[in-house]
Protein backbone atom coordinates (compact mmCIF):
# COMPACT_ATOMS: atom_id res chain seq x y z
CA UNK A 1 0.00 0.00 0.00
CA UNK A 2 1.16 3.34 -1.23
CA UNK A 3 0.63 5.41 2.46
CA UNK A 4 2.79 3.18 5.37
CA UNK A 5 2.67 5.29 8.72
CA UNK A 6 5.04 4.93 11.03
CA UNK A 7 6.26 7.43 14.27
CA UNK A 8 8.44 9.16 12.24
CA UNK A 9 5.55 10.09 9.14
CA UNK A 10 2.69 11.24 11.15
CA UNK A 11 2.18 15.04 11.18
CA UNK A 12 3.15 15.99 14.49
CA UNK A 13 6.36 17.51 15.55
CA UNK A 14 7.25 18.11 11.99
CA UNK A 15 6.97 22.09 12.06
CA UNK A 16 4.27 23.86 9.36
CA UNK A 17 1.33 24.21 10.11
CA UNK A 18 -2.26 22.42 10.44
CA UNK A 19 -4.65 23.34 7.75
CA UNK A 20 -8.57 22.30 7.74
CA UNK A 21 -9.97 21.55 4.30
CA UNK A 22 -13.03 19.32 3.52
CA UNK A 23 -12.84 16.44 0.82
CA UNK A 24 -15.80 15.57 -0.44
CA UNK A 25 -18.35 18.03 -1.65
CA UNK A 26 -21.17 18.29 -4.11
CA UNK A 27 -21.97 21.28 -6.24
CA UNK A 28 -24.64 21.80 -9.16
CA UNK A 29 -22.25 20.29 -11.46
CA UNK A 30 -23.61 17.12 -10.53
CA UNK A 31 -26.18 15.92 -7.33
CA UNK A 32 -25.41 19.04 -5.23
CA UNK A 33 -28.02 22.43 -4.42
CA UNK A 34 -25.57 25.31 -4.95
CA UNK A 35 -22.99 26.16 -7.84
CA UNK A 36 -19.54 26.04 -7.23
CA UNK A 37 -18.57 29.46 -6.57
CA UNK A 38 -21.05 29.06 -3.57
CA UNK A 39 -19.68 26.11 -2.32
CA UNK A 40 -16.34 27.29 -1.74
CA UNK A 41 -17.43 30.55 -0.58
CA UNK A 42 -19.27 28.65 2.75
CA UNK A 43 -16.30 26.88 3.35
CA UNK A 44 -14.10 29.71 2.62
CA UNK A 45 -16.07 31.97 5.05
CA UNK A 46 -16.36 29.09 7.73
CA UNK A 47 -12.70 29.21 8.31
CA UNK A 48 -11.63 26.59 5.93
CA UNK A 49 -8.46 26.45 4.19
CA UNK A 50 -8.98 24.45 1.24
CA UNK A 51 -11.88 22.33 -0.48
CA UNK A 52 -12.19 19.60 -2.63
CA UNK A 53 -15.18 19.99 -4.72
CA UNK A 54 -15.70 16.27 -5.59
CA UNK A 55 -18.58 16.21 -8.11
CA UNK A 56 -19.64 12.85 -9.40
CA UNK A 57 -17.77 11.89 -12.39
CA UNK A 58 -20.47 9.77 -14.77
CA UNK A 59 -21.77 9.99 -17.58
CA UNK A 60 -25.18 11.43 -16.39
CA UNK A 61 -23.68 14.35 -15.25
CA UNK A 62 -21.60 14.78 -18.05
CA UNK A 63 -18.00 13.45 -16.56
CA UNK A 64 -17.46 17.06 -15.07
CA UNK A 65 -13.79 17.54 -13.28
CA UNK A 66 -15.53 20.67 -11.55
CA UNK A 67 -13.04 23.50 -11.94
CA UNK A 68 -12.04 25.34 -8.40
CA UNK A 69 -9.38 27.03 -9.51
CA UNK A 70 -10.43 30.72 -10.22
CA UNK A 71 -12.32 30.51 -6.23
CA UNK A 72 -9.12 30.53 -4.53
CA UNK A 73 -7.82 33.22 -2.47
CA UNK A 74 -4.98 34.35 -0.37
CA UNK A 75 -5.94 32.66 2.11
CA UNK A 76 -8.04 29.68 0.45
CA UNK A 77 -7.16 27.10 -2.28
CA UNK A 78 -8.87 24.52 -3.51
CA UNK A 79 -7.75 20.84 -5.33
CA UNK A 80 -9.45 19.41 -8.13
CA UNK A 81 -11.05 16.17 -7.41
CA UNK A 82 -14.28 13.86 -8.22
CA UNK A 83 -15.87 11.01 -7.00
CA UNK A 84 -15.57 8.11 -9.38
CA UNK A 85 -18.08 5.64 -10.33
CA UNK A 86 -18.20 2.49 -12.05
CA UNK A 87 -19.50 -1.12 -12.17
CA UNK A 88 -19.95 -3.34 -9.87
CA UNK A 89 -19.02 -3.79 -6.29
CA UNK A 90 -19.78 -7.35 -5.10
CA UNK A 91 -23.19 -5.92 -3.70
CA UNK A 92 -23.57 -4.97 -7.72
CA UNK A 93 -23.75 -1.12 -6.66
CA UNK A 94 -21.87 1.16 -8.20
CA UNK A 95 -18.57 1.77 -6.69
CA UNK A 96 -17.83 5.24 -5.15
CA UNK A 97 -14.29 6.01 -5.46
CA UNK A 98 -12.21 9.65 -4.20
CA UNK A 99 -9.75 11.33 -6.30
CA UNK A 100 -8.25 14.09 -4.96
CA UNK A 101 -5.64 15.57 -7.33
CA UNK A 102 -6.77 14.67 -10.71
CA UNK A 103 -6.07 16.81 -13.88
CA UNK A 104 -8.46 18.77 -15.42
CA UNK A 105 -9.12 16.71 -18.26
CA UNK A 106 -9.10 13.46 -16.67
CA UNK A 107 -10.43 11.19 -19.32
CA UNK A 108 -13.91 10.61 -18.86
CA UNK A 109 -15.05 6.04 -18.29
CA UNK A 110 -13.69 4.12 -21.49
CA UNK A 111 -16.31 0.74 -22.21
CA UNK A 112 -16.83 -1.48 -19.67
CA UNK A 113 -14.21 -0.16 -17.38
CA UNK A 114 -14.91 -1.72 -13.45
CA UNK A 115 -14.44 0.74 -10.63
CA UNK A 116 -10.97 -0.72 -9.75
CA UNK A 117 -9.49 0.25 -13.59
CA UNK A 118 -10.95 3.75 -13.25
CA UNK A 119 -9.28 4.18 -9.48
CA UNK A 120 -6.38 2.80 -11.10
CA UNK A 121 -5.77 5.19 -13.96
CA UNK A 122 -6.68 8.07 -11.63
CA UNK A 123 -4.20 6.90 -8.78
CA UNK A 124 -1.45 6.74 -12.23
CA UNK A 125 -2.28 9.96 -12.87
CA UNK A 126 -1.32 11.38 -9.14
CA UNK A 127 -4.61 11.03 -7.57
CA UNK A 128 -5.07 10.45 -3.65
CA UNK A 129 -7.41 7.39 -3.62
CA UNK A 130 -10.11 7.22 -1.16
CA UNK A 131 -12.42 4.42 -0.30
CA UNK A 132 -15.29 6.44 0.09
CA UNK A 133 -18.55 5.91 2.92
CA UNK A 134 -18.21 1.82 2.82
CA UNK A 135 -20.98 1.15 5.26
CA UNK A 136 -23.50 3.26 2.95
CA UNK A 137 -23.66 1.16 0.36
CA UNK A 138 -22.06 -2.36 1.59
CA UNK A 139 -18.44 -1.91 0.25
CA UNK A 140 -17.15 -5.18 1.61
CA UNK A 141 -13.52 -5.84 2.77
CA UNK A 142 -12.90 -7.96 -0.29
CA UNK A 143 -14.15 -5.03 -2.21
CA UNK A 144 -11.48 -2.85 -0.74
CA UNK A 145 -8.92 -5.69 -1.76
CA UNK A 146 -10.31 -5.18 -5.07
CA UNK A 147 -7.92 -1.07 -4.60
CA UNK A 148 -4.77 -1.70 -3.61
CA UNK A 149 -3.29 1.51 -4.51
CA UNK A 150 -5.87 3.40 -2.02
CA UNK A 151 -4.25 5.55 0.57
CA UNK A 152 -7.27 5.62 2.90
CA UNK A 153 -10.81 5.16 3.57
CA UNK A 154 -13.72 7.74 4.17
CA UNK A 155 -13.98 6.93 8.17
CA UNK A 156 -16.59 9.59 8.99
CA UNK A 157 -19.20 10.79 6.44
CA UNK A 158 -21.43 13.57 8.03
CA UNK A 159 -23.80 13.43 5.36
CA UNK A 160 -24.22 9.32 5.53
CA UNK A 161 -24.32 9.97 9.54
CA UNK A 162 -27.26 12.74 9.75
CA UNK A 163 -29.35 11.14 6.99
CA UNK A 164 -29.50 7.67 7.25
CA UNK A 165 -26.64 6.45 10.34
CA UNK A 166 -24.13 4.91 8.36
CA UNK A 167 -21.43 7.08 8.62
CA UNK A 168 -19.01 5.56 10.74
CA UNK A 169 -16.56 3.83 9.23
CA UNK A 170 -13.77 3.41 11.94
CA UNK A 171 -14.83 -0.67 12.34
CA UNK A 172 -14.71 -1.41 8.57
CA UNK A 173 -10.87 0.29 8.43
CA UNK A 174 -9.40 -1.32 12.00
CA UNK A 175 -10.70 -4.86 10.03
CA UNK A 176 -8.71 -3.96 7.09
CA UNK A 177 -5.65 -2.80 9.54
CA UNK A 178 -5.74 -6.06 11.17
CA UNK A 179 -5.68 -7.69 8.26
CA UNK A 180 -2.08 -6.07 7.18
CA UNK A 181 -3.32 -3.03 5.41
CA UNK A 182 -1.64 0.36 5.65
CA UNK A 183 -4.00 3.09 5.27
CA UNK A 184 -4.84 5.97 6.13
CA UNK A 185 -8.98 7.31 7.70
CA UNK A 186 -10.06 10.73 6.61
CA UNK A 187 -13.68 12.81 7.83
CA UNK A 188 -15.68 14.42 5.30
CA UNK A 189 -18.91 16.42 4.90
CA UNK A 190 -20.49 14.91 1.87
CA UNK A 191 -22.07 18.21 1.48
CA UNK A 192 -24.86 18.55 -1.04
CA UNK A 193 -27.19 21.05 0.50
CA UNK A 194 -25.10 23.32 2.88
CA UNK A 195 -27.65 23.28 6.02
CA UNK A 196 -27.38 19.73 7.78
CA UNK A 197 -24.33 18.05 5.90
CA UNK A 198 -22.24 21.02 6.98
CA UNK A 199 -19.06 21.08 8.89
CA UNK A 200 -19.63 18.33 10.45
CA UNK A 201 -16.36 16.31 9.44
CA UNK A 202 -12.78 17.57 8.17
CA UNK A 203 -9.21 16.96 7.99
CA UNK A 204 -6.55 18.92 9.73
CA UNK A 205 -3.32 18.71 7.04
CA UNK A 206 -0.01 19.57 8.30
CA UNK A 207 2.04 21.44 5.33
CA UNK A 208 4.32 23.93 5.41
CA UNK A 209 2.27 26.00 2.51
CA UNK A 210 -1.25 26.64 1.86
CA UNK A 211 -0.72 24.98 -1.58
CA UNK A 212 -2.48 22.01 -3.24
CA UNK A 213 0.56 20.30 -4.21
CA UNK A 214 1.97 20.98 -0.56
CA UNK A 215 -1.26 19.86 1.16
CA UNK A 216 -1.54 16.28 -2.11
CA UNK A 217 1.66 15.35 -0.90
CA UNK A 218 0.66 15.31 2.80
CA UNK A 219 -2.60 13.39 2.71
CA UNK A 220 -0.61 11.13 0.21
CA UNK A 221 2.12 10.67 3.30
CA UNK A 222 -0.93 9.90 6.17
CA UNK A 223 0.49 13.73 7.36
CA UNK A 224 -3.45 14.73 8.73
CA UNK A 225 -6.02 13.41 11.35
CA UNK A 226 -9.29 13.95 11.43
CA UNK A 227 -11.70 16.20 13.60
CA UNK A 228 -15.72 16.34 14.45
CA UNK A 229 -14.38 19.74 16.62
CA UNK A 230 -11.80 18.58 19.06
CA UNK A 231 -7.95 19.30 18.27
CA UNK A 232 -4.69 17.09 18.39
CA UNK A 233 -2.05 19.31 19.45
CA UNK A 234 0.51 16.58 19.66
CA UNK A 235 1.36 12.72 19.34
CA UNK A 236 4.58 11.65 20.40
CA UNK A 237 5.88 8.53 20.79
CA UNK A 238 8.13 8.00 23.34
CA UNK A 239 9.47 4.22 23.95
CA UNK A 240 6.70 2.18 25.12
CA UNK A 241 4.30 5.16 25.82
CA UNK A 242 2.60 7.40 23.44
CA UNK A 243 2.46 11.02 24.87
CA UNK A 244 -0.94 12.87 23.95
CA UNK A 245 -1.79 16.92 24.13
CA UNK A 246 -5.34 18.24 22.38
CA UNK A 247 -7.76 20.40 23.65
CA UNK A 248 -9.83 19.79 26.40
CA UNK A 249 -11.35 16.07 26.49
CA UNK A 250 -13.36 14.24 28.43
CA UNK A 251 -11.48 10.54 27.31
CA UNK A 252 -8.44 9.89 24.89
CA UNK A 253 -7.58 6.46 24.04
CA UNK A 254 -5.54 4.37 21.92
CA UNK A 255 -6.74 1.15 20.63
CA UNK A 256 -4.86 -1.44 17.97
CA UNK A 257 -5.02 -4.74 16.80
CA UNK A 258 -7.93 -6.77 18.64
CA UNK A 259 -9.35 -5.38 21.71
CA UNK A 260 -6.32 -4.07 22.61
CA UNK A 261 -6.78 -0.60 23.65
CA UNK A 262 -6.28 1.78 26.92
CA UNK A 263 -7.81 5.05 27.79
CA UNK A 264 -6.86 8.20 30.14
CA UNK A 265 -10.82 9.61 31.18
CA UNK A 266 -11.63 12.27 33.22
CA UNK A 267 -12.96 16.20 33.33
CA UNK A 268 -11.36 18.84 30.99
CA UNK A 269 -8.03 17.09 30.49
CA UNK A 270 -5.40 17.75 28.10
CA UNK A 271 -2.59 15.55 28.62
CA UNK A 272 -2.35 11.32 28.18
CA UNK A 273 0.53 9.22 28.75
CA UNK A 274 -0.56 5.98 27.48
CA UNK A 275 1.78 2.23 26.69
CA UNK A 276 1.86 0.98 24.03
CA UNK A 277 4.46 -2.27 24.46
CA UNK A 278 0.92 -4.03 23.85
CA UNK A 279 1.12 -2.79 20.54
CA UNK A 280 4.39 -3.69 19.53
CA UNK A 281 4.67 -5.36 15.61
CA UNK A 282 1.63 -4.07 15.06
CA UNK A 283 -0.28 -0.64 14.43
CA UNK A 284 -2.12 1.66 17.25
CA UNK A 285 -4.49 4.92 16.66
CA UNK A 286 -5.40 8.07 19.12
CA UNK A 287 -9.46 9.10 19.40
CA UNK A 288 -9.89 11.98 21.68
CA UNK A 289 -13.00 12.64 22.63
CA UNK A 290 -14.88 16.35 24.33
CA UNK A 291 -17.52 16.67 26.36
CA UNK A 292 -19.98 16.84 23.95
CA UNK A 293 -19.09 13.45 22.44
CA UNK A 294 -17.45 14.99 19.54
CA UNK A 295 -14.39 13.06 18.29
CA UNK A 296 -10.53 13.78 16.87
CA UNK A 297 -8.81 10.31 15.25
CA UNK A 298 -5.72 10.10 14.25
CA UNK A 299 -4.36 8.19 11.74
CA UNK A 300 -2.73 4.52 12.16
CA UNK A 301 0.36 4.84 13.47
CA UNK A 302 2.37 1.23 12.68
CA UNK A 303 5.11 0.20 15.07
CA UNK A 304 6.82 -2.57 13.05
């Protein structure tokens, strides 16, 4: 798999900066309520620093590669993306595929192309690959097989979450973890209408630049985690304990392989010191959770 993590490739302690951006988004251009010079303007003027407008690349919406570009700012960019579709996943849906970083005239489905070939030219042609809201629609693990040049999978989809509850997707990556593959979990909005599939799910990207080939290369290295609203300041490993700082939390745990997990829980803390020597030859991942039950994950980090 193309996105290994290890203690020394996760995004903390590397200098930069965090940036929030939100990866999958729908805009008139295909399913979604609002243009896309709307779009980015909400998540430009709800503090976001980049968006990935991710409009669904078939045929009945024409193959559009929705163009961004001229809706960045200063302090705003966007990267050009889509969700891919093709046949058949072994439920005989449609597969949903990410691509974040495609070119502009990515070549629209060529006859009788599966949803693996399509992933595959777009991850050749320097595409993130995500495995997108796999509980929605039944993606199976043998499905996910079925992409092995993904770098992660869609772990929280707000829209999937509010509208019908399947839009947790933690479970369906620590199965594919513990069965020996490295990648990566991202949060998303799925955004089509603005009002209740808003901000409810992002990535924070470390980067040294606000720049879409700066912030590709870091979701491409694992170099994010993920955020309903809590923060990770820090994740440091340190021998056979992980340190932890975020914002105030009311529990932050680690859990790995199996049911092996531990947990710091208490009132307004902001500090962990958890072992890990359980984990050894084998991967472990941070949640932090607030008061509110609003959660921060990190990504896998593998200790082999």
């Amino acid at each position: 798999m193309p996105s290994l993590q290890s203690p020394d490739s996760h995004p903390f302690g590397r200098g930069g900066r965090f940036w929030r951006g939100n990866m999958h988004t729908h805009s008139t251009n295909s399913d979604g309520v609002h243009p896309p010079e709307k779009v980015c303007a909400a998540y430009r003027e709800a503090g976001y620093g980049f968006l990935v407008l991710s409009d669904h690349f078939m045929d009945d919406y024409r193959y559009p590669v929705t163009d961004t570009r001229p809706y960045r700012t200063k302090g705003f960019t966007t990267i050009l993306g889509a969700e891919l579709h093709a046949p058949k996943t072994e439920l005989g849906e449609l597969w949903h595929i990410k691509a974040v970083g495609l070119p502009p005239d990515f070549e629209p489905n060529r006859p009788g192309e599966t949803g693996p070939e399509v992933g595959r030219r777009a991850f050749e042609a320097g595409a993130f690959i995500g495995i997108v809201h796999p509980s929605w629609y039944g993606l199976t693990r043998d499905d996910a097989r079925a992409v092995p040049y993904a770098h992660a999978v869609e772990i929280y989809n707000h829209g999937s979450a509010v509208e019908v509850d399947r839009g947790h997707d933690w479970p369906y990556l620590d199965a594919l973890l513990n069965d020996g593959l490295h990648l990566t979990g991202y949060a998303s909005d799925d955004a089509h209408h603005l009002t209740h599939d808003f901000l409810g799910g992002w990535v924070m990207v470390q980067a040294d630049e606000l720049d879409p080939d700066a912030l590709l290369a870091s979701l491409k290295a694992g170099r994010y985690y993920s955020s309903q609203g809590p923060e990770i300041c820090d994740i440091a490993v340190d021998g056979d304990e992980v340190a932890v700082r975020s914002s105030p939390a009311s529990a932050i745990s680690v859990v790995g392989r199996g049911s092996k997990s531990q947990s710091e829980i208490g009132d307004g803390i902001e500090t962990a010191r958890l072992r890990i020597k359980r984990f050894a030859g084998s991967w472990f991942r941070v949640t932090v959770i607030d008061k509110n039950g609003k959660k921060a994950w990190s990504n896998p980090i593998w200790l082999t």
